[in-house]
C-alpha atoms as a PDB file:
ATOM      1  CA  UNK A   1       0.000   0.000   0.000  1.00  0.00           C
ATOM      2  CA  UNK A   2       2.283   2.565   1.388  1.00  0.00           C
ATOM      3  CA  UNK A   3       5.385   1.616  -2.343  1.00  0.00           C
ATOM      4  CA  UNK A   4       1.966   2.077  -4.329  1.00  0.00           C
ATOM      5  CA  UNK A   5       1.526   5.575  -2.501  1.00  0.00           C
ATOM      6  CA  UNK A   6       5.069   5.910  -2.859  1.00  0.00           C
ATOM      7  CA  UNK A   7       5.347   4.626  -6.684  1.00  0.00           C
ATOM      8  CA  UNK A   8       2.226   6.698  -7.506  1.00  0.00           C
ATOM      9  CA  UNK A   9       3.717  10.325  -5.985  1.00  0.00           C
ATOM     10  CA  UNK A  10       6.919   9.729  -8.406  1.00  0.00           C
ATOM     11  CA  UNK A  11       4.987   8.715 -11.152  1.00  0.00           C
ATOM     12  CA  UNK A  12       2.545  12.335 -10.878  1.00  0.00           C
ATOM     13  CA  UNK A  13       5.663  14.257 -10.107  1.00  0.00           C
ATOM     14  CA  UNK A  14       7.172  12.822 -13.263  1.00  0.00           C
ATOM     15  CA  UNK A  15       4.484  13.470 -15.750  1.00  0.00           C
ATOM     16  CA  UNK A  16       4.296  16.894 -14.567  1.00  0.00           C
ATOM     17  CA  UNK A  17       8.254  17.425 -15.421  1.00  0.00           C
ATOM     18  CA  UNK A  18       7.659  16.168 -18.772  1.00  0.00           C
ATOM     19  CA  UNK A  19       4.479  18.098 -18.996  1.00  0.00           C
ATOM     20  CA  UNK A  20       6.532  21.422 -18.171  1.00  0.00           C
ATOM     21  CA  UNK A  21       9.702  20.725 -19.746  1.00  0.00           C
ATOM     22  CA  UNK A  22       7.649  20.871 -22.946  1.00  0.00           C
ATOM     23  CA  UNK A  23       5.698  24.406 -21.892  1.00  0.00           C
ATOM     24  CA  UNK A  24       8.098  26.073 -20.158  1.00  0.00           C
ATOM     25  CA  UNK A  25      10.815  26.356 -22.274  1.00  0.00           C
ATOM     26  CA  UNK A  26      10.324  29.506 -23.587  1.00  0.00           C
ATOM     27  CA  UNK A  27       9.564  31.662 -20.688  1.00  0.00           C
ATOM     28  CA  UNK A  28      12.184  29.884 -19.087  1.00  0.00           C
ATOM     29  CA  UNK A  29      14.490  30.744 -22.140  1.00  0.00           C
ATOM     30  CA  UNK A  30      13.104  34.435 -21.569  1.00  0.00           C
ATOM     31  CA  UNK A  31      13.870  34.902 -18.478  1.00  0.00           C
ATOM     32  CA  UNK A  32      17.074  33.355 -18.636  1.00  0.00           C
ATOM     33  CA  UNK A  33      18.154  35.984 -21.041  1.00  0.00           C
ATOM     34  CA  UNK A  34      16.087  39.138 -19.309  1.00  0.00           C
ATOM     35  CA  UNK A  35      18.067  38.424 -15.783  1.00  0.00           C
ATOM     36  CA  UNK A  36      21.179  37.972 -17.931  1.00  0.00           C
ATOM     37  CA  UNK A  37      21.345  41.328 -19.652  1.00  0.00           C
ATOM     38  CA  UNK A  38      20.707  42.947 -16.405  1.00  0.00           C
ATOM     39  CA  UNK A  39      23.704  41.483 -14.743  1.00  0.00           C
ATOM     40  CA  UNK A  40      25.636  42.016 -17.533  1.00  0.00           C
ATOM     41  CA  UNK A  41      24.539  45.848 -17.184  1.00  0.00           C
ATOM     42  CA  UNK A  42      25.222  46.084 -13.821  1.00  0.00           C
ATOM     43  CA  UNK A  43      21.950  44.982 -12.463  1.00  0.00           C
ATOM     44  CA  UNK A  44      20.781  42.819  -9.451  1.00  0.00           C
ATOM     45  CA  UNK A  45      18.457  40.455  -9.107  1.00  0.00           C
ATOM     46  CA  UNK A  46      15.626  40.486  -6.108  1.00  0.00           C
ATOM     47  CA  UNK A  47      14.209  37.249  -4.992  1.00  0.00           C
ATOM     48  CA  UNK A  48      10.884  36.824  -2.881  1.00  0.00           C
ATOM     49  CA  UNK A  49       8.491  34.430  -1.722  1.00  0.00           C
ATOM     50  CA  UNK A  50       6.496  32.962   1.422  1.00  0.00           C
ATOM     51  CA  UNK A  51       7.025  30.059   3.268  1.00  0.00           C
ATOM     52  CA  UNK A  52       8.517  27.184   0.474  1.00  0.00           C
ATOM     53  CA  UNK A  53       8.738  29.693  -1.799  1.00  0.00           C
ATOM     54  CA  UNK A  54      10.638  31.483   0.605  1.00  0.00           C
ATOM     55  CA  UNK A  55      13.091  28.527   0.451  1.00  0.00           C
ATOM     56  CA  UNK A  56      13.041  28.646  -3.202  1.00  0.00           C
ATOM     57  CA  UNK A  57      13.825  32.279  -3.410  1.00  0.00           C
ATOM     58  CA  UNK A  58      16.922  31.906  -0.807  1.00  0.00           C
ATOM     59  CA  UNK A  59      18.093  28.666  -2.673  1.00  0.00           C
ATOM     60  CA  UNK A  60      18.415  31.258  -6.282  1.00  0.00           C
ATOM     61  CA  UNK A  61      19.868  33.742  -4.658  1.00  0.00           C
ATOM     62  CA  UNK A  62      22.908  31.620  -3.110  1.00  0.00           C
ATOM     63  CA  UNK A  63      23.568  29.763  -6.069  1.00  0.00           C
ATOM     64  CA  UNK A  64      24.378  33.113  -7.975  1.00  0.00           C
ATOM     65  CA  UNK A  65      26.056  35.260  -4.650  1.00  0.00           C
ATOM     66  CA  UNK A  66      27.968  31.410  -4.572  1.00  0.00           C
ATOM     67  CA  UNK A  67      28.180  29.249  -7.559  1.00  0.00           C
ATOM     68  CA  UNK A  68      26.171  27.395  -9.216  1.00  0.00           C
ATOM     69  CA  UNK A  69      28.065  24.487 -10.829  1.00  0.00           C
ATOM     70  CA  UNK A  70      31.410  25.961 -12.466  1.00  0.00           C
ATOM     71  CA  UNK A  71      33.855  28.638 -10.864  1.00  0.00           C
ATOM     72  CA  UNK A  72      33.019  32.220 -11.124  1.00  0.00           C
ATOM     73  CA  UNK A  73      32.886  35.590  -9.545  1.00  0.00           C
ATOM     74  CA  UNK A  74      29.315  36.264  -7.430  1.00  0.00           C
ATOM     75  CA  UNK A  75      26.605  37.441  -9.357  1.00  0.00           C
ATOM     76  CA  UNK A  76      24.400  40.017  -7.516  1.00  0.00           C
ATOM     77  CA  UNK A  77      21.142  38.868  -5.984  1.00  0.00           C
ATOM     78  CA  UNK A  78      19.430  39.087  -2.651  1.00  0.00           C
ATOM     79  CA  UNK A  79      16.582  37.356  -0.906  1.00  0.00           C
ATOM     80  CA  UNK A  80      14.381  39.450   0.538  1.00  0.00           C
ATOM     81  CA  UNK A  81      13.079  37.188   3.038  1.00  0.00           C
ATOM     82  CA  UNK A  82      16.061  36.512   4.516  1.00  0.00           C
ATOM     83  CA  UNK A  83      16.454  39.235   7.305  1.00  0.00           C
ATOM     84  CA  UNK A  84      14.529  38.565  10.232  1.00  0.00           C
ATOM     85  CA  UNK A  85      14.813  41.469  11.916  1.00  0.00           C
ATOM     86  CA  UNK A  86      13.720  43.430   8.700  1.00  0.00           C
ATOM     87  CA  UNK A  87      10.671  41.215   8.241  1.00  0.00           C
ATOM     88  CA  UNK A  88       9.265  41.219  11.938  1.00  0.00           C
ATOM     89  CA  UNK A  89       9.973  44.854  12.167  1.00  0.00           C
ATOM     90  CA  UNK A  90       7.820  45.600   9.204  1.00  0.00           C
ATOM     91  CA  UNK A  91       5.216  43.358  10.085  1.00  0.00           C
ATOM     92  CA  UNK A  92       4.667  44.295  13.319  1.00  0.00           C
ATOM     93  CA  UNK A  93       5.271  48.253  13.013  1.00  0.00           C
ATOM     94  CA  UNK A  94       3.149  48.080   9.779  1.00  0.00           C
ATOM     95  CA  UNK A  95       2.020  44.972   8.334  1.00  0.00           C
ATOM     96  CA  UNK A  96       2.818  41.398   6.923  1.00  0.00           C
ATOM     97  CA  UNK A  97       2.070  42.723   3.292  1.00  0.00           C
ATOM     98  CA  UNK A  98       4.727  45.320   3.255  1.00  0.00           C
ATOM     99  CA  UNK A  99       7.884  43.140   3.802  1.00  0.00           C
ATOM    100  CA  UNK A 100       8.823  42.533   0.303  1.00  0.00           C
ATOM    101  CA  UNK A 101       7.298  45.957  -1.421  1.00  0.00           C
ATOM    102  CA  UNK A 102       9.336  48.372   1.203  1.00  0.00           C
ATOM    103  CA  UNK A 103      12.675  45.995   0.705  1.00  0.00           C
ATOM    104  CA  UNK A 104      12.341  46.327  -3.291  1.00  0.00           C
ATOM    105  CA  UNK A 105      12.016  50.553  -2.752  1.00  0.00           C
ATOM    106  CA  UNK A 106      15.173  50.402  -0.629  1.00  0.00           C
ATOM    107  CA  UNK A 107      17.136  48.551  -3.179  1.00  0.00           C
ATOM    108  CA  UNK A 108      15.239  48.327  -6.571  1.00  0.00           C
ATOM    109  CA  UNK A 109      16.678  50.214  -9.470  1.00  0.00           C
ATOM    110  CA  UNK A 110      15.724  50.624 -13.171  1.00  0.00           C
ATOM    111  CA  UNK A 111      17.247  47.524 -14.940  1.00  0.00           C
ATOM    112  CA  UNK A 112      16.985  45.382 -11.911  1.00  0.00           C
ATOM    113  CA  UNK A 113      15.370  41.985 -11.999  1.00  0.00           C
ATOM    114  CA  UNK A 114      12.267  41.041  -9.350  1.00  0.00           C
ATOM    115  CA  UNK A 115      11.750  37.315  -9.192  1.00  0.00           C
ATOM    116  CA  UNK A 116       8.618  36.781  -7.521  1.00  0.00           C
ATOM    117  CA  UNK A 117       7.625  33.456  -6.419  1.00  0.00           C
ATOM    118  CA  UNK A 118       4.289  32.464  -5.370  1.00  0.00           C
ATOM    119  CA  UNK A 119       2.819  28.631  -5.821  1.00  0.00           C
ATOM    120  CA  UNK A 120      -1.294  30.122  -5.916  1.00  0.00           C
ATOM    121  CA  UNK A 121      -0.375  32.976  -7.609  1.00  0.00           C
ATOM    122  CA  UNK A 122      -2.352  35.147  -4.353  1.00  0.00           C
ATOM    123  CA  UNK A 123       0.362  36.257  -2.169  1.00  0.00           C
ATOM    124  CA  UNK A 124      -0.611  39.888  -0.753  1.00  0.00           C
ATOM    125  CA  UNK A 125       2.998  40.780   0.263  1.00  0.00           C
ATOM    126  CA  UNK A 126       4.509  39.308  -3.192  1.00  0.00           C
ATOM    127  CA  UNK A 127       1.958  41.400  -5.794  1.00  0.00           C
ATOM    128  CA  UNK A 128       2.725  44.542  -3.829  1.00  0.00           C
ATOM    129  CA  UNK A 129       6.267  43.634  -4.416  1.00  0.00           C
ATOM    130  CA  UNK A 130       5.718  43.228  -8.417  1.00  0.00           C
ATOM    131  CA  UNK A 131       3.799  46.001  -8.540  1.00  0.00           C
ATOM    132  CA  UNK A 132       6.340  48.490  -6.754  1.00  0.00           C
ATOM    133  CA  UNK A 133       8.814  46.708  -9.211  1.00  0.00           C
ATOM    134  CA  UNK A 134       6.599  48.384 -11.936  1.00  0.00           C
ATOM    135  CA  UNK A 135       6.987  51.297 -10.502  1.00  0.00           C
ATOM    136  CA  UNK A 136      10.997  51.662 -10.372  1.00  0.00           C
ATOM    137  CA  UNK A 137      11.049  49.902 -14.109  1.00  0.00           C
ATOM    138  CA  UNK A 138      12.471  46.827 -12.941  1.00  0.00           C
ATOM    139  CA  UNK A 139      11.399  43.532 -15.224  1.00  0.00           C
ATOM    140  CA  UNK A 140       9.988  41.115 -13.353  1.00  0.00           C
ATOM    141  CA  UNK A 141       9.999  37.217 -13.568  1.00  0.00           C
ATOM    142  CA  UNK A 142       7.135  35.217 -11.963  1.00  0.00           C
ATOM    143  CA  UNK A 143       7.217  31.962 -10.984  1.00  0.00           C
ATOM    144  CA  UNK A 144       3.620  30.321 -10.221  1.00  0.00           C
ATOM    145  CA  UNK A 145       1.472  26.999 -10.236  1.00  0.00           C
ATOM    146  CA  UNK A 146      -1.719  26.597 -12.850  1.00  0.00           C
ATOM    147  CA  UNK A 147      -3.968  29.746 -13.148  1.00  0.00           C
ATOM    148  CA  UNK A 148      -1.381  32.130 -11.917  1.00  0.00           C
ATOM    149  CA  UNK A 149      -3.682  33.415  -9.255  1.00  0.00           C
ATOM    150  CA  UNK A 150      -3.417  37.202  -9.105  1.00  0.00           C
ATOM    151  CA  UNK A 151       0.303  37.012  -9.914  1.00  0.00           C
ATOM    152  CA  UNK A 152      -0.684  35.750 -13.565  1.00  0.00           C
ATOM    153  CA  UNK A 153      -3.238  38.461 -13.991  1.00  0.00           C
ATOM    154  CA  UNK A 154      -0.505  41.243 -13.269  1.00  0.00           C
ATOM    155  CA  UNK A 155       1.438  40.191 -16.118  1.00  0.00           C
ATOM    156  CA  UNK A 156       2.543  42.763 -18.970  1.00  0.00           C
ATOM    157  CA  UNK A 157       4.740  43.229 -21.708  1.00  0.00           C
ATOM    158  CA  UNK A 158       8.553  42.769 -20.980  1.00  0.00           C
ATOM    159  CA  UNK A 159       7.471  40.574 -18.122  1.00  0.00           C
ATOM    160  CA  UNK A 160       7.745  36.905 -17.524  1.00  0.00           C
ATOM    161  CA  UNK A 161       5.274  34.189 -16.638  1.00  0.00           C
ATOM    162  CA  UNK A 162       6.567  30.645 -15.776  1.00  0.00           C
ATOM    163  CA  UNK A 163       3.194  29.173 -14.834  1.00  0.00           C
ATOM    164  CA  UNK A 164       3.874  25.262 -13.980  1.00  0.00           C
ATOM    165  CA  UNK A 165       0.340  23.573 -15.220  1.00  0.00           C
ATOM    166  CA  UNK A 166      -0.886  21.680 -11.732  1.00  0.00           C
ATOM    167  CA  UNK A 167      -2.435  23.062  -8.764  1.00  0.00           C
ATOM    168  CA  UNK A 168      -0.514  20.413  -5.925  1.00  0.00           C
ATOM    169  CA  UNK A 169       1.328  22.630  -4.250  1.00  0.00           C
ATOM    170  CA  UNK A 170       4.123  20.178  -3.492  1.00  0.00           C
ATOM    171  CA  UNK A 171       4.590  19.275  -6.951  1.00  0.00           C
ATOM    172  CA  UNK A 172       4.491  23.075  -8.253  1.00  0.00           C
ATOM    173  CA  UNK A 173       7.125  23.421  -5.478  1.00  0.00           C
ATOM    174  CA  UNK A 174       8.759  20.640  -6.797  1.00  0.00           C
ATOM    175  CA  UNK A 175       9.490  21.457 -10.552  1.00  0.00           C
ATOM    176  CA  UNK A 176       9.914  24.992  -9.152  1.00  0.00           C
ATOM    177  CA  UNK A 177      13.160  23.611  -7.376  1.00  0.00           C
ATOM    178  CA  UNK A 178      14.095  22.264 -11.185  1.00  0.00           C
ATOM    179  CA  UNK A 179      13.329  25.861 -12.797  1.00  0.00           C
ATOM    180  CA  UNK A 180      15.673  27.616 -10.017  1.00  0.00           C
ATOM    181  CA  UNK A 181      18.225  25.460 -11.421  1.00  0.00           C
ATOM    182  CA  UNK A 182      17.531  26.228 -15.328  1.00  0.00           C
ATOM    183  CA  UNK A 183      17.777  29.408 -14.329  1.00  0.00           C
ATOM    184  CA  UNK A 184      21.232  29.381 -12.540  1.00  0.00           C
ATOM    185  CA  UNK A 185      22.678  27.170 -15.261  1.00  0.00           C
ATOM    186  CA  UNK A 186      21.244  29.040 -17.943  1.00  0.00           C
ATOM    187  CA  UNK A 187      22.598  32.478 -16.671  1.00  0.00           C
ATOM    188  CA  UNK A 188      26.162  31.083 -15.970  1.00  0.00           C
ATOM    189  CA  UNK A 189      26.104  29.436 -19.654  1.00  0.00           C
ATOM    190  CA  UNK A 190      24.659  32.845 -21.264  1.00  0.00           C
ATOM    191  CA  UNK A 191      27.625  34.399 -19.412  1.00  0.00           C
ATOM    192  CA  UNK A 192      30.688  31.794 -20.242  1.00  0.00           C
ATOM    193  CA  UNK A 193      29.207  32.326 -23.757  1.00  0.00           C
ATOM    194  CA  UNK A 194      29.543  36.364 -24.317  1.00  0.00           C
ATOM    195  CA  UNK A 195      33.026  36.020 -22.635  1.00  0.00           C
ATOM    196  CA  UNK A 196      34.658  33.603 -25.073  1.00  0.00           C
ATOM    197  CA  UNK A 197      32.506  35.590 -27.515  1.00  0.00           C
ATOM    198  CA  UNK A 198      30.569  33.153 -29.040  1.00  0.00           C
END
């Protein structure tokens, strides 16, 4: 009972990899390239998300401060729901939906890069976050599960909308963790690339 379980969660999670591998190239490709050219330029990349997402967010960030799988100098990104003493601050002395948004006014710049991560698509604190972005002309990648929620809805041109098709949270989370690593690989390749010049 409990390998069938087992055998069955694999099997969902596997389809859905497939399933996304086939949609999300493109906006993956996209946003590969859009948080490229901004670090190129002298741009940063902002990170946010809630709970899992939070996780996720973190987990991008690192991999570019760090490295992601070959040597290089750190690329800049932050987390913005890193800093505890930020977030409780903010929460208590105003309220749980302004951690992100006053974090992106402090350090957002034209040409930066929001990544905005949000598994229903209907996190308060993360679309005031996008839409302050808007506001400083930053781009903004989000990252969401089927429908998009609120997040999708927000969309415009010169953003980016990777939108994994299921509504399982654990399994959005899941090929989220596989996009945060297209996304590192992809930027460090797009980089390695326009230094030998080819």
């Amino acid at each position: 009972m409990m390998r069938d379980f087992i055998f069955d969660y694999f099997k969902e999670a596997s389809n859905l990899i497939i399933e996304s591998s086939d949609r999300l190239g493109e906006p993956i490709s996209d946003a590969i390239l859009m948080m490229t050219n901004a670090l190129r330029s002298g741009n940063k990349i902002l990170s946010c998300g809630n709970g899992g997402s939070a996780s996720d967010a973190q987990h991008f960030a690192a991999e570019l401060m760090g490295r992601f799988e070959v040597e290089r100098g750190p690329l800049s990104a932050i987390a913005l729901n890193t800093d505890t003493s930020f977030l409780t601050a903010v929460a208590n002395d105003y309220d749980f939906d302004q951690v992100f948004t006053r974090q992106v006014k402090g350090l957002g710049r034209p040409g930066d890069v929001l990544l905005a991560i949000s598994t229903s698509g209907n996190s308060r604190n993360v679309l005031l976050a996008v839409e302050t972005a808007r506001q400083l002309r930053m781009s903004v990648v989000m990252l969401t599960g089927a429908g998009g929620g609120e997040l999708g809805r927000l969309i415009k041109p010169g953003d980016c909308l990777i939108q994994v098709p299921h509504l399982r949270t654990s399994h959005v989370q899941e090929v989220h963790g596989l996009i945060i690593h297209c996304l590192c690989q992809g930027i460090d390749q797009e980089l390695a690339d326009h230094a030998s010049g080819s």
